[in-house]
Every structure is written in C-alpha cells, then in structure tokens.
C-alpha atoms as a PDB file:
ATOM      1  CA  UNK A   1     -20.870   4.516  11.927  1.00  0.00           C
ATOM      2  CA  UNK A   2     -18.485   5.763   9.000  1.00  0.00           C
ATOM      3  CA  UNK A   3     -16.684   2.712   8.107  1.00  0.00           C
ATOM      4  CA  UNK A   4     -13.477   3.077   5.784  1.00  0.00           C
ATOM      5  CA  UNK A   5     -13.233  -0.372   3.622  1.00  0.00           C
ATOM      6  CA  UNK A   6      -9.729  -0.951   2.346  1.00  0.00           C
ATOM      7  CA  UNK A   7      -8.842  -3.893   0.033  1.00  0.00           C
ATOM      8  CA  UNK A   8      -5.444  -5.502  -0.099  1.00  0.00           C
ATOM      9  CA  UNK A   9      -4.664  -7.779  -3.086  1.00  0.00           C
ATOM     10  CA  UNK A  10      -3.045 -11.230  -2.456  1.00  0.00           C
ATOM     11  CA  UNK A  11      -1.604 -13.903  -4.693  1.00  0.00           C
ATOM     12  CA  UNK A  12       0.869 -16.697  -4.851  1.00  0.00           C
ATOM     13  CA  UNK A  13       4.367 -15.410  -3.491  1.00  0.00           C
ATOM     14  CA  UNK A  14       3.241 -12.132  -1.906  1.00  0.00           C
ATOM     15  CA  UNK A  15       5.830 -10.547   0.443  1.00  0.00           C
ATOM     16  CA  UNK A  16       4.220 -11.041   3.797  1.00  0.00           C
ATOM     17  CA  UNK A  17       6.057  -8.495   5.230  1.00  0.00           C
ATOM     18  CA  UNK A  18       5.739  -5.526   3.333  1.00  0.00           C
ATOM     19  CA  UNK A  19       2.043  -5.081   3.930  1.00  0.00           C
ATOM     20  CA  UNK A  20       1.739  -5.584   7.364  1.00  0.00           C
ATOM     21  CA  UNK A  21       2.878  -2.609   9.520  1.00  0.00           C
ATOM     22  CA  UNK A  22      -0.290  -0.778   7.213  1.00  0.00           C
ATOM     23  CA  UNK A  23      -2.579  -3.194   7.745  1.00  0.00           C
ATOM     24  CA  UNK A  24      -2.051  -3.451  11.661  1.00  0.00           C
ATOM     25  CA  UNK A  25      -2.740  -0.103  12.413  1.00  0.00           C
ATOM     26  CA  UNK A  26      -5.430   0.451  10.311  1.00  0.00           C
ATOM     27  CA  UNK A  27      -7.356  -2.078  12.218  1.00  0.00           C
ATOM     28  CA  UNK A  28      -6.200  -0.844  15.572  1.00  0.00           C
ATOM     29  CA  UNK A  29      -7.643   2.556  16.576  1.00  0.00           C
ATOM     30  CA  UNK A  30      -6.000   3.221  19.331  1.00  0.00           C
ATOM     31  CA  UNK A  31      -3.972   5.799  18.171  1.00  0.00           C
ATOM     32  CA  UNK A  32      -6.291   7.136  15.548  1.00  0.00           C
ATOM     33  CA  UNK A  33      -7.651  10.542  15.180  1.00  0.00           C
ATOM     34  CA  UNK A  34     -11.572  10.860  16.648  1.00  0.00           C
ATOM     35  CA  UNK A  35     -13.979   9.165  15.924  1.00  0.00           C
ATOM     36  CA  UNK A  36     -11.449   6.687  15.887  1.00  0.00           C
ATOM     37  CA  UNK A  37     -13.503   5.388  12.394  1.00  0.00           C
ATOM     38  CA  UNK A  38     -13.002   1.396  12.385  1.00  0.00           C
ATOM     39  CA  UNK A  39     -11.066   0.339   9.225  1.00  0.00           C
ATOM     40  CA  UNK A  40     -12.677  -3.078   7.387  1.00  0.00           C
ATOM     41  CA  UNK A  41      -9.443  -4.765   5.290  1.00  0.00           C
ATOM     42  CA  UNK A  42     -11.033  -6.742   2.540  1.00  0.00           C
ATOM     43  CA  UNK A  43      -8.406  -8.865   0.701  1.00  0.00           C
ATOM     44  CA  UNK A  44      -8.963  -9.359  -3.549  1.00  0.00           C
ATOM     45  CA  UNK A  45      -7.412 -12.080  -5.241  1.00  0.00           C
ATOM     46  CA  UNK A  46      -8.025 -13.411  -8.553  1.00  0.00           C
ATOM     47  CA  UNK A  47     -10.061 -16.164  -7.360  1.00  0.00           C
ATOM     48  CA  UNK A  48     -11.645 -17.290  -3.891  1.00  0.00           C
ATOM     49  CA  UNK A  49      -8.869 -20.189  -3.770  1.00  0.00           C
ATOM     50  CA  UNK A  50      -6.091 -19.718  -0.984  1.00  0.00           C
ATOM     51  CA  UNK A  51      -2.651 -18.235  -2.165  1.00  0.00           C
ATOM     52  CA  UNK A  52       0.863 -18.967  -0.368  1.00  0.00           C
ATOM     53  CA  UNK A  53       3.036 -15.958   0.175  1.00  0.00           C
ATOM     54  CA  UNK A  54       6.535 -16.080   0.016  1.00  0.00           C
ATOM     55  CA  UNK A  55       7.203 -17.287   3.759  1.00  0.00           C
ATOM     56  CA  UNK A  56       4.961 -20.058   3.305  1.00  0.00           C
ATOM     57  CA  UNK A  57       1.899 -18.759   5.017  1.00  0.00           C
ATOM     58  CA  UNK A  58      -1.776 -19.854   3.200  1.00  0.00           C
ATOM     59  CA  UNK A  59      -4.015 -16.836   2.760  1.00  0.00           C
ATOM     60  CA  UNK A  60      -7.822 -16.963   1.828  1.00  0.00           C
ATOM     61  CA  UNK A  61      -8.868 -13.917   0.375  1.00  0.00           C
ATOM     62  CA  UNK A  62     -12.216 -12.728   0.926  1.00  0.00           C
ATOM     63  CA  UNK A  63     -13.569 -12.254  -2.485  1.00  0.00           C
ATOM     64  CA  UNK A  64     -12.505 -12.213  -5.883  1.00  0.00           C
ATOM     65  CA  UNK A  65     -10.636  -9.259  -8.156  1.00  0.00           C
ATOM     66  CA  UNK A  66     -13.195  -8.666 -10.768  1.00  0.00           C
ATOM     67  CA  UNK A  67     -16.129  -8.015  -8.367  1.00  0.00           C
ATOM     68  CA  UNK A  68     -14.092  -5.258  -7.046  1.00  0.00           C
ATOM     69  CA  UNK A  69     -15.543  -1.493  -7.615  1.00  0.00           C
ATOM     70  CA  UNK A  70     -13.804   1.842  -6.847  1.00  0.00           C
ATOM     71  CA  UNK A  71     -16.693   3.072  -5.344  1.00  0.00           C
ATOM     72  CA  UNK A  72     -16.791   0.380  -2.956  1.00  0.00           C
ATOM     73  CA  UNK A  73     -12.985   0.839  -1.448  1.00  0.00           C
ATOM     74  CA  UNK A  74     -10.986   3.787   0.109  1.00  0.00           C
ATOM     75  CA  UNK A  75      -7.476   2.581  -1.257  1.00  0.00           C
ATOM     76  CA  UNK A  76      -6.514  -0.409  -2.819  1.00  0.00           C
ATOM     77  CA  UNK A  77      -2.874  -1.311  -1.282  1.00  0.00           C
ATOM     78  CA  UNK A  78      -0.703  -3.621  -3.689  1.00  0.00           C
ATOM     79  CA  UNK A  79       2.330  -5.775  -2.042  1.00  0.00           C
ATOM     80  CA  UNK A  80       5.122  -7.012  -4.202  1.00  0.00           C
ATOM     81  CA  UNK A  81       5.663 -10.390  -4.959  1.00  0.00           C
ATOM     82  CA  UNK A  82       7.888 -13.047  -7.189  1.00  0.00           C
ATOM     83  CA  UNK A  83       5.057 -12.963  -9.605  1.00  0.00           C
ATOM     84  CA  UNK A  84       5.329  -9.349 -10.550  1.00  0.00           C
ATOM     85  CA  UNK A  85       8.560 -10.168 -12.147  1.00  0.00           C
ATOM     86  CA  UNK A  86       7.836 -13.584 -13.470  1.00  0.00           C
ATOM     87  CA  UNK A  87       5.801 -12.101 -16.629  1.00  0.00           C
ATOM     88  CA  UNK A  88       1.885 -10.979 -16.860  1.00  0.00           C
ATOM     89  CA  UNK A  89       0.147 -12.809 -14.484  1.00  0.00           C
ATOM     90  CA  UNK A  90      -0.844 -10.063 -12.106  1.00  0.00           C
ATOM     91  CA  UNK A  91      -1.314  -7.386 -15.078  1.00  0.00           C
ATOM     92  CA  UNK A  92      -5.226  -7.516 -13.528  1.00  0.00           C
ATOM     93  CA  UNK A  93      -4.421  -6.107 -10.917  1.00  0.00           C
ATOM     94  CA  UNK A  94      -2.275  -3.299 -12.521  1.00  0.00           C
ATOM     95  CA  UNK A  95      -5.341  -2.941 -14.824  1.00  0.00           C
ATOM     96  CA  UNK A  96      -7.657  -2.751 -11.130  1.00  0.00           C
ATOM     97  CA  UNK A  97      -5.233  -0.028 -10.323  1.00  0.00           C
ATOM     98  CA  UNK A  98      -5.306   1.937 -13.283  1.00  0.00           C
ATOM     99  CA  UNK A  99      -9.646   1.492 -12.907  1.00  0.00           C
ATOM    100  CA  UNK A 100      -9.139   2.783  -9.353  1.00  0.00           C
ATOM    101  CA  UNK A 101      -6.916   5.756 -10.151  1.00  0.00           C
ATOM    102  CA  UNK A 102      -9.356   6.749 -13.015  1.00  0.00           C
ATOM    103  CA  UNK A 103     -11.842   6.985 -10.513  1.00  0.00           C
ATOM    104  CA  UNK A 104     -10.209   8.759  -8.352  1.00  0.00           C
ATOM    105  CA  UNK A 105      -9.646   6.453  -5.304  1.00  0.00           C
ATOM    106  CA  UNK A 106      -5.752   5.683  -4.007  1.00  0.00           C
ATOM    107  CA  UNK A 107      -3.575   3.313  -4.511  1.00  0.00           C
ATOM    108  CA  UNK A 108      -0.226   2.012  -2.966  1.00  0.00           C
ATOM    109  CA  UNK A 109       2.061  -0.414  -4.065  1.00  0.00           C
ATOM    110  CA  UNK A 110       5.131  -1.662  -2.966  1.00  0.00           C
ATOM    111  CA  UNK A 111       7.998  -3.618  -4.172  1.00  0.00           C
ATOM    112  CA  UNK A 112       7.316  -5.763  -7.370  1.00  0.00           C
ATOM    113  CA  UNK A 113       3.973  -4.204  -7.419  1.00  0.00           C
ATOM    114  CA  UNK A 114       5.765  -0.964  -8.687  1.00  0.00           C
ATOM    115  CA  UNK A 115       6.922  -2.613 -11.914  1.00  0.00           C
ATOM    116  CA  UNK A 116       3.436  -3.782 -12.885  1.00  0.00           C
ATOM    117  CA  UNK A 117       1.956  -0.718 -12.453  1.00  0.00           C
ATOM    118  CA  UNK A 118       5.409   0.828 -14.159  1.00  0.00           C
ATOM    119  CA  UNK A 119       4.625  -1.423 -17.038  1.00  0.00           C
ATOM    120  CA  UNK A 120       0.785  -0.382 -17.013  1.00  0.00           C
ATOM    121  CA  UNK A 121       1.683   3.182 -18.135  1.00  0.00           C
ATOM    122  CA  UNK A 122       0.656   4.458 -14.596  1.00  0.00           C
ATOM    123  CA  UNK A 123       3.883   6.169 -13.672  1.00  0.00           C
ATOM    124  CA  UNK A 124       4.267   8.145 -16.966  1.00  0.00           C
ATOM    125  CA  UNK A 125       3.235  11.286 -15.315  1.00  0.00           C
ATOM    126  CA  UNK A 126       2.801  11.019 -11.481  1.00  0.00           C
ATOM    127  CA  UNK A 127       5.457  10.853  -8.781  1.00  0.00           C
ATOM    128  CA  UNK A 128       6.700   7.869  -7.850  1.00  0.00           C
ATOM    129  CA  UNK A 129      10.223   5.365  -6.218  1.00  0.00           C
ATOM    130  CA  UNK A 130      10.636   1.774  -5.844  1.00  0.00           C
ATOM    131  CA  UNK A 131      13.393  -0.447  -5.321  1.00  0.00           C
ATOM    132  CA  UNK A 132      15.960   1.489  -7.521  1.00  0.00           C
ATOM    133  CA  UNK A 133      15.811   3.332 -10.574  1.00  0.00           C
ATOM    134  CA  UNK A 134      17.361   0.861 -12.533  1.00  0.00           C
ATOM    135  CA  UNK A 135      14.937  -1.761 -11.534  1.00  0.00           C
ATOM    136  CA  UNK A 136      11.737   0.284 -12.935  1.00  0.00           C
ATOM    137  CA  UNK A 137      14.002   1.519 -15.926  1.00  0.00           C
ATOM    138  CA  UNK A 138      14.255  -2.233 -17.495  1.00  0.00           C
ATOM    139  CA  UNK A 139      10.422  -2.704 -17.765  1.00  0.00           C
ATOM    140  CA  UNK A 140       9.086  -2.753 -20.744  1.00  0.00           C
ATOM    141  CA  UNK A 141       6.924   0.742 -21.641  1.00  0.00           C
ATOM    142  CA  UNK A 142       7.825   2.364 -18.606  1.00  0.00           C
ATOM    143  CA  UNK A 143       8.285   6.206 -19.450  1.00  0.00           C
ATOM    144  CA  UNK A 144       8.352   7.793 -16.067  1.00  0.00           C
ATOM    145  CA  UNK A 145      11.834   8.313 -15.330  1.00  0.00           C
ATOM    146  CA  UNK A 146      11.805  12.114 -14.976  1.00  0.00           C
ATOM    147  CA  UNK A 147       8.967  11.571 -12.309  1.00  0.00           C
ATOM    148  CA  UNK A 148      11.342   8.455 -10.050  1.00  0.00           C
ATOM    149  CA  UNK A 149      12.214   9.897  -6.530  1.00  0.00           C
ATOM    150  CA  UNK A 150      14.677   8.567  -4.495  1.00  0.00           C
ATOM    151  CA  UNK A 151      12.520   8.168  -1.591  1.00  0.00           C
ATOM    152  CA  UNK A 152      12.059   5.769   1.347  1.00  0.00           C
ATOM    153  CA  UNK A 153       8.121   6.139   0.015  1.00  0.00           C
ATOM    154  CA  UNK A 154       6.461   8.700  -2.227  1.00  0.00           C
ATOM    155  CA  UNK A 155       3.100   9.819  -2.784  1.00  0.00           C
ATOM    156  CA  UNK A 156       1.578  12.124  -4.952  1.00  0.00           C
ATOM    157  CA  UNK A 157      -1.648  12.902  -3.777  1.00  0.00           C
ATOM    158  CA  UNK A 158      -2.636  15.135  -6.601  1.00  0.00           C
ATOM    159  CA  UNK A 159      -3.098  11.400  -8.775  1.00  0.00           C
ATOM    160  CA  UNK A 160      -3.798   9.515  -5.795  1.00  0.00           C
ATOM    161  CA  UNK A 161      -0.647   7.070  -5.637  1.00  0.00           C
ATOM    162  CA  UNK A 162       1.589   5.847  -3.079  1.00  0.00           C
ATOM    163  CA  UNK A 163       5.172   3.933  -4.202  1.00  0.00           C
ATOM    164  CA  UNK A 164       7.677   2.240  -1.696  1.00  0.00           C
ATOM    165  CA  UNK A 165      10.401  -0.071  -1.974  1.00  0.00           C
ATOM    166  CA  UNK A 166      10.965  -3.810  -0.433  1.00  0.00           C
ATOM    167  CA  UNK A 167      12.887  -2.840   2.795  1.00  0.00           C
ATOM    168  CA  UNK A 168      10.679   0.310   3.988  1.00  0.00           C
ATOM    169  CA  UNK A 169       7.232  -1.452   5.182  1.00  0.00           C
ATOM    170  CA  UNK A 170       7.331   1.261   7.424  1.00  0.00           C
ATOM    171  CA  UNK A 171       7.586   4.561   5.206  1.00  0.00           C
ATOM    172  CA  UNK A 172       5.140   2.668   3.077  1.00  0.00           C
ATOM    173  CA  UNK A 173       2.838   2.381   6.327  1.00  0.00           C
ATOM    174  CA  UNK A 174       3.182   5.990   7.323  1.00  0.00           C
ATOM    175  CA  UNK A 175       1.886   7.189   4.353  1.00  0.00           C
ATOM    176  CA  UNK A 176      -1.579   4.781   3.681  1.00  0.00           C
ATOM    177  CA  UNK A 177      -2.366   6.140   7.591  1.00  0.00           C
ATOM    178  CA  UNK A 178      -1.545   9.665   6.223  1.00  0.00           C
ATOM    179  CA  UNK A 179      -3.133   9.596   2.787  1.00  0.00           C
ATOM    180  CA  UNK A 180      -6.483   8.277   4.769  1.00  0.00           C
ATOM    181  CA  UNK A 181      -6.149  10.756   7.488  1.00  0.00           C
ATOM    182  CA  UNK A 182      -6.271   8.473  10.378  1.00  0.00           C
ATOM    183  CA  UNK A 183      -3.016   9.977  12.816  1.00  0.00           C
ATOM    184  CA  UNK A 184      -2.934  13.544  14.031  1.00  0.00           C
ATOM    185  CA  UNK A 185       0.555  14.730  12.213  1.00  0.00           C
ATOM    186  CA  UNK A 186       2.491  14.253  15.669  1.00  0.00           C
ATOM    187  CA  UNK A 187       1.081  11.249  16.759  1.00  0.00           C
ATOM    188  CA  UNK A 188       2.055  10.076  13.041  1.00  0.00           C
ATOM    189  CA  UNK A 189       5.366  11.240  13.270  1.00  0.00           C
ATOM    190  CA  UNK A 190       5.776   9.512  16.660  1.00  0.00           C
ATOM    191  CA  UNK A 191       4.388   6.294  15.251  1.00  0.00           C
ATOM    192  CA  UNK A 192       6.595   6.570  12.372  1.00  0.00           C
ATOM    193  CA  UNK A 193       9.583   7.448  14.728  1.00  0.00           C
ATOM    194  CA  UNK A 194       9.093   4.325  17.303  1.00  0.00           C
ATOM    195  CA  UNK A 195       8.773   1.945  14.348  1.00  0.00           C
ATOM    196  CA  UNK A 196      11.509   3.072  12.188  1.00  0.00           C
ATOM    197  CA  UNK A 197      14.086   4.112  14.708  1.00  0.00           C
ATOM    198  CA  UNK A 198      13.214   2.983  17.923  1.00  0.00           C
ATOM    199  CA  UNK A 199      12.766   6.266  19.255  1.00  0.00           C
ATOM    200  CA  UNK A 200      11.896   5.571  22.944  1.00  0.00           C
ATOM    201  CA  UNK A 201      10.680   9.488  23.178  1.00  0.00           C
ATOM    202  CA  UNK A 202       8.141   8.597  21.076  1.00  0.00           C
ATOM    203  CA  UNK A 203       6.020   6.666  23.225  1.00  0.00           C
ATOM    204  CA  UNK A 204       4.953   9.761  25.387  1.00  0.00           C
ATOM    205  CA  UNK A 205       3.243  11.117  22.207  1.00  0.00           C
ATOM    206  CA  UNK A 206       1.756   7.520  21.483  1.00  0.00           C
ATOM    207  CA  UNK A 207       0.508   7.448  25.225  1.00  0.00           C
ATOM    208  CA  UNK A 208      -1.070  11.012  24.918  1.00  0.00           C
ATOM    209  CA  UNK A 209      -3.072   9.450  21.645  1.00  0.00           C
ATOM    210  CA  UNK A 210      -3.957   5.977  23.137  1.00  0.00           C
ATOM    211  CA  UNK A 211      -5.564   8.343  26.609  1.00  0.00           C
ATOM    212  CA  UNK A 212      -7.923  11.043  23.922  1.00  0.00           C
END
C-alpha cells in the first residue's frame, strides 16, 4: 500500500483552527480519488514535550524537528501562531522549510507561519499572500513584494509552496488536497463549495465520490 506521510509542525500558541479542515480530510478517504491512498499525519515539534495551542488544547507531537528528512514527508504544512511574531523562536522551522523546498518537497503555511518563512528569504521569488500585504512588508529581509497576491490562498507549484491567511482554513485546505492530488477537480470544487459557502448542491457531487 502507497502511503502518503505528511508532517504538521506544532508549538506553543499554534492556531488550532487553521490546520484542521487539511488535516481532516486527508485522513478521511472517503471522498478521495482511487486507490483512496491512506494519508499518515506525523506532527514535528522542536522537542517530544507537549505544546499548548492558542485555545488551550495540549498537543504531543510525535517526534522531534531535527530528525525530520524531506525524503521522508510529502508536504510539510506550517500553522501560524503567537510565536511567529514574538521574535526567532520558530526560525527552525522556517530553516526545515527552506531544507524541504530545496529538496523539492511542498510546503504550506498559514498565518504567522508566512512571516517566518517571509523573513527566511523564501518568498523572494515564488508566489505567495498572507494576512495582508502590509503585514509581510514590515518583516525584516522580506523582498518579495512584487510576487504578494491578494488571494484567499496561493500556490505556486512550480517552487512547491502554498500561502494562506488566518481566516481562510478552508482555501488553505483546498489546496494541500489539490497540490497532493487526492480530490477529482469536481469533487474538490464541491468540497471546497460545501465548506466555504454552504452550498447544499454540493452534496450530490460529494455523494457520487463517497459511492466510487
């Protein structure tokens, strides 16, 4: 069996809810393409000790950041937290991302993770959004501004990253499924309709994927 591994990085004041729509649905495969490949989420955090996100919740990662290979991951999905703005205590994983993008293998961040990676250099020449504008254009080193798109979420696939900001979990969602090829394109687009807009129509299309 082909088994997709995808890590997720947790630490002290992640935003529980911007990761969650993606991580769902990559571990349920009902509405995923055949074989229907089982996903494995792995979370990486910078030690094996439990860290509190910002609604209080205590996570315990599964194993620690510098362990963690490229080869050994299909994306490595980055959610914001307080800590991306409170100074360099996540830079590791900015400096994990720029290791994975080297290599070739995705990754998506969201939120505050966009201003790490923004201050990592990694948005100098690839598409990317975020928050606002403004809000990656007051980090320190960031050059990317003729490359910011005002987008719900952005990815260039040509360098392997995905970019959201804090209020579109969804958008952010729709395109780790699409980047990894799970969704037909229409079952996607439902999935991406019902979750956004509450498009009822949608669930016909869902129904005809859950029945394959």
């Amino acid at each position: 069996m082909n088994r997709k591994t995808v890590h997720v990085a947790l630490y002290d004041t992640v935003a529980d809810w911007e990761f969650g729509y993606a991580t769902a649905y990559l571990r349920d495969t009902t509405f995923h393409r055949a074989p229907r490949t089982p996903v494995e989420i792995v979370t990486v955090a910078a030690s094996a000790e439990p860290v509190t996100t910002i609604g209080g919740l205590r996570l315990l990662p599964d194993r620690a950041l510098d362990g963690l290979r490229p080869e050994d991951s299909a994306m490595l999905i980055l959610p914001g937290a307080q800590l991306w703005d409170g100074g360099e205590e996540l830079a590791p994983f900015a400096r994990k991302a720029a290791e994975f993008l080297d290599a070739g293998v995705p990754v998506a961040a969201i939120c505050g993770a966009t201003a790490g990676l923004a201050r990592k250099g990694l948005f100098d020449e690839r598409e990317h959004t975020s928050g606002a504008a403004g809000y990656l254009a007051h980090q320190p080193g960031y050059k990317g501004g003729d490359h910011y798109r005002e987008a719900a979420a952005v990815t260039d696939r040509s360098r392997g990253l995905i970019t959201a900001g804090p209020t579109e979990p969804v958008a952010f969602a729709r395109e780790i499924l699409a980047r990894l090829d799970l969704l037909e394109p229409e079952v996607l687009d439902a999935w991406f309709r019902l979750f956004s807009e509450s498009d009822a129509s949608a669930f016909e299309a869902l129904e005809a994927a859950a029945g394959r």
